[in-house]
Protein backbone atom coordinates (compact mmCIF):
# COMPACT_ATOMS: atom_id res chain seq x y z
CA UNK A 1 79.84 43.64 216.29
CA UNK A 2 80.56 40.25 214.57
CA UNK A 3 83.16 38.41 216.34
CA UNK A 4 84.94 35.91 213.81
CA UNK A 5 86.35 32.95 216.02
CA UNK A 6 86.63 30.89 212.66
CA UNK A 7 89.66 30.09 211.13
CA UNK A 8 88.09 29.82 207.28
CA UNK A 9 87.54 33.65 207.39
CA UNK A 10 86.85 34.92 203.52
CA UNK A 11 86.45 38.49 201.61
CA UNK A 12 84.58 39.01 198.69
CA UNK A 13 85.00 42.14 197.03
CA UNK A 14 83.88 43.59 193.48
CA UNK A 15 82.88 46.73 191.25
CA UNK A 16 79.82 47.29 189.20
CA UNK A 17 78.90 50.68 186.64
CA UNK A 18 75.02 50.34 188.41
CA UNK A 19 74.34 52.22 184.91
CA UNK A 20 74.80 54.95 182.37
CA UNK A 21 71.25 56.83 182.10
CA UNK A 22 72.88 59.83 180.15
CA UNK A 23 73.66 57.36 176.58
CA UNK A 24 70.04 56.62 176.65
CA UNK A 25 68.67 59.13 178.80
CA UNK A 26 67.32 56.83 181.16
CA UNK A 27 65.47 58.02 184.67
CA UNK A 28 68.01 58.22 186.71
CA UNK A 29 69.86 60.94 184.40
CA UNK A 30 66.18 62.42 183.17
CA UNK A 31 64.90 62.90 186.47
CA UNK A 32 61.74 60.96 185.85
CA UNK A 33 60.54 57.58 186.25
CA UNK A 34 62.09 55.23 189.51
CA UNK A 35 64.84 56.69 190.85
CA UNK A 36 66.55 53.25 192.21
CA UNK A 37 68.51 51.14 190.63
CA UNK A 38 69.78 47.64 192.00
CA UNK A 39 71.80 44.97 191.23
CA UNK A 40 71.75 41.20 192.45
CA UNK A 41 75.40 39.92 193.55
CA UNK A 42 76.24 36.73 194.17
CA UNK A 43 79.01 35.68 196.15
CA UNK A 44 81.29 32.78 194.60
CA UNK A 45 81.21 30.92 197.34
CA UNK A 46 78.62 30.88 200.11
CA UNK A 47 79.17 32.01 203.76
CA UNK A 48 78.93 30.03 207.04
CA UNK A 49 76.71 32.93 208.05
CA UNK A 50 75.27 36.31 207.05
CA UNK A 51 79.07 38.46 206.25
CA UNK A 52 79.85 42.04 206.90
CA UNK A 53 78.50 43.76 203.68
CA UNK A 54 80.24 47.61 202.81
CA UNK A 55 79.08 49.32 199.69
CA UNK A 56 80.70 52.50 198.53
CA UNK A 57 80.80 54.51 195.58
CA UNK A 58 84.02 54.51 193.10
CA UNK A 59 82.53 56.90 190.16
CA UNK A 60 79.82 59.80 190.29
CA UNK A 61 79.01 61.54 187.43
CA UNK A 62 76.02 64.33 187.50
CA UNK A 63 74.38 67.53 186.66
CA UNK A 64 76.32 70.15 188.32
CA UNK A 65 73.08 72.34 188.06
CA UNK A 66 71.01 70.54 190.09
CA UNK A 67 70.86 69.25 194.38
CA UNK A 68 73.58 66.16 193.87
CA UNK A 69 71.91 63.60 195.98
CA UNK A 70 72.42 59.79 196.74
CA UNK A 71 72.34 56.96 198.49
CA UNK A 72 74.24 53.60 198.32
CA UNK A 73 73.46 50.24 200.31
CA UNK A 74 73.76 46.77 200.53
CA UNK A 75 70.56 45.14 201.23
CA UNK A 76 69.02 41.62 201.50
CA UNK A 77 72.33 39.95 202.91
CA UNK A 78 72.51 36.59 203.07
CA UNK A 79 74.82 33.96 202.82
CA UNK A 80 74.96 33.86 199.18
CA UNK A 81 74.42 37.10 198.13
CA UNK A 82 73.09 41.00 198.33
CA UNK A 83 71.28 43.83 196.70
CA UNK A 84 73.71 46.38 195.81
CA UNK A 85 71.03 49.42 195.71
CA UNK A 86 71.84 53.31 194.60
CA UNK A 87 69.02 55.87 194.68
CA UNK A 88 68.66 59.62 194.12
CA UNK A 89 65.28 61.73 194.63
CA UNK A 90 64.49 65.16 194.16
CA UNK A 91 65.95 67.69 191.14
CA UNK A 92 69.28 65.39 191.03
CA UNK A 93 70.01 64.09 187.43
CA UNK A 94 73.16 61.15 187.90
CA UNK A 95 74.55 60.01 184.56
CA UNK A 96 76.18 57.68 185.84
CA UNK A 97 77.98 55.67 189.04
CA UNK A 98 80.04 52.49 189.69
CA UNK A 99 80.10 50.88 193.09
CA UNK A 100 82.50 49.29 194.77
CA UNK A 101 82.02 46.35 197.79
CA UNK A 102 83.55 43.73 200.38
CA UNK A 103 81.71 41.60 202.39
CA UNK A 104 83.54 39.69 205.03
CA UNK A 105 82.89 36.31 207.53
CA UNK A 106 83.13 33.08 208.10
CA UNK A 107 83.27 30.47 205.52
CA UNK A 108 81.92 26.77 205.74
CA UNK A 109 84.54 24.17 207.49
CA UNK A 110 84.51 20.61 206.00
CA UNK A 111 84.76 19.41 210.09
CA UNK A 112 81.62 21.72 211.12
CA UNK A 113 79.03 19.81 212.55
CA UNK A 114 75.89 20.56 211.18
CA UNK A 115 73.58 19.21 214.01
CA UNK A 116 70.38 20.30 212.62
């Protein structure tokens, strides 16, 4: 648990299509090739330290024929930014998905003392 004692608290939030693979038949809709896609977000403003990060999914389109499988994560959190990261393995042809994400914590306070 992060326990925010600061009173500069911010929220980011944003959505992102991670891609359309069924206009060009790209891997994640042909079933071949890498099956991860990711996308570099950058926060506008930096955090104090390294937020809450959520990632969920706001769109899924796919192949009702085949297993529908996925998985959606934020990765390499830092202050400034994440990885927003969707995979799918196996049979599962996705033509397409947008993400949707928040990160929360403490922003930078003109009186901090940076000591170090």
């Amino acid at each position: 648990m992060q326990r925010l004692t600061n009173n500069n608290i911010g929220i980011s939030q944003g959505s992102r299509v991670l891609f359309s693979d069924f206009i060009d038949d790209g891997p994640m809709w042909t079933g071949t090739g890498p099956r991860e896609h990711r996308f570099e977000v950058e926060f506008e403003q930096a955090y104090a330290e390294i937020p809450n990060v959520m990632a969920s999914i706001s769109m899924w389109d796919s192949d009702t024929k085949t297993n529908q499988r996925m998985d959606i994560a934020a990765e390499n959190i830092t202050e400034a930014g994440f990885d927003l990261v969707f995979r799918t393995w196996g049979d599962s042809r996705v033509a397409r998905v947008r993400a949707n994400w928040i990160a929360i914590g403490p922003l930078p306070n003109e009186d901090d003392w940076q000591l170090y």
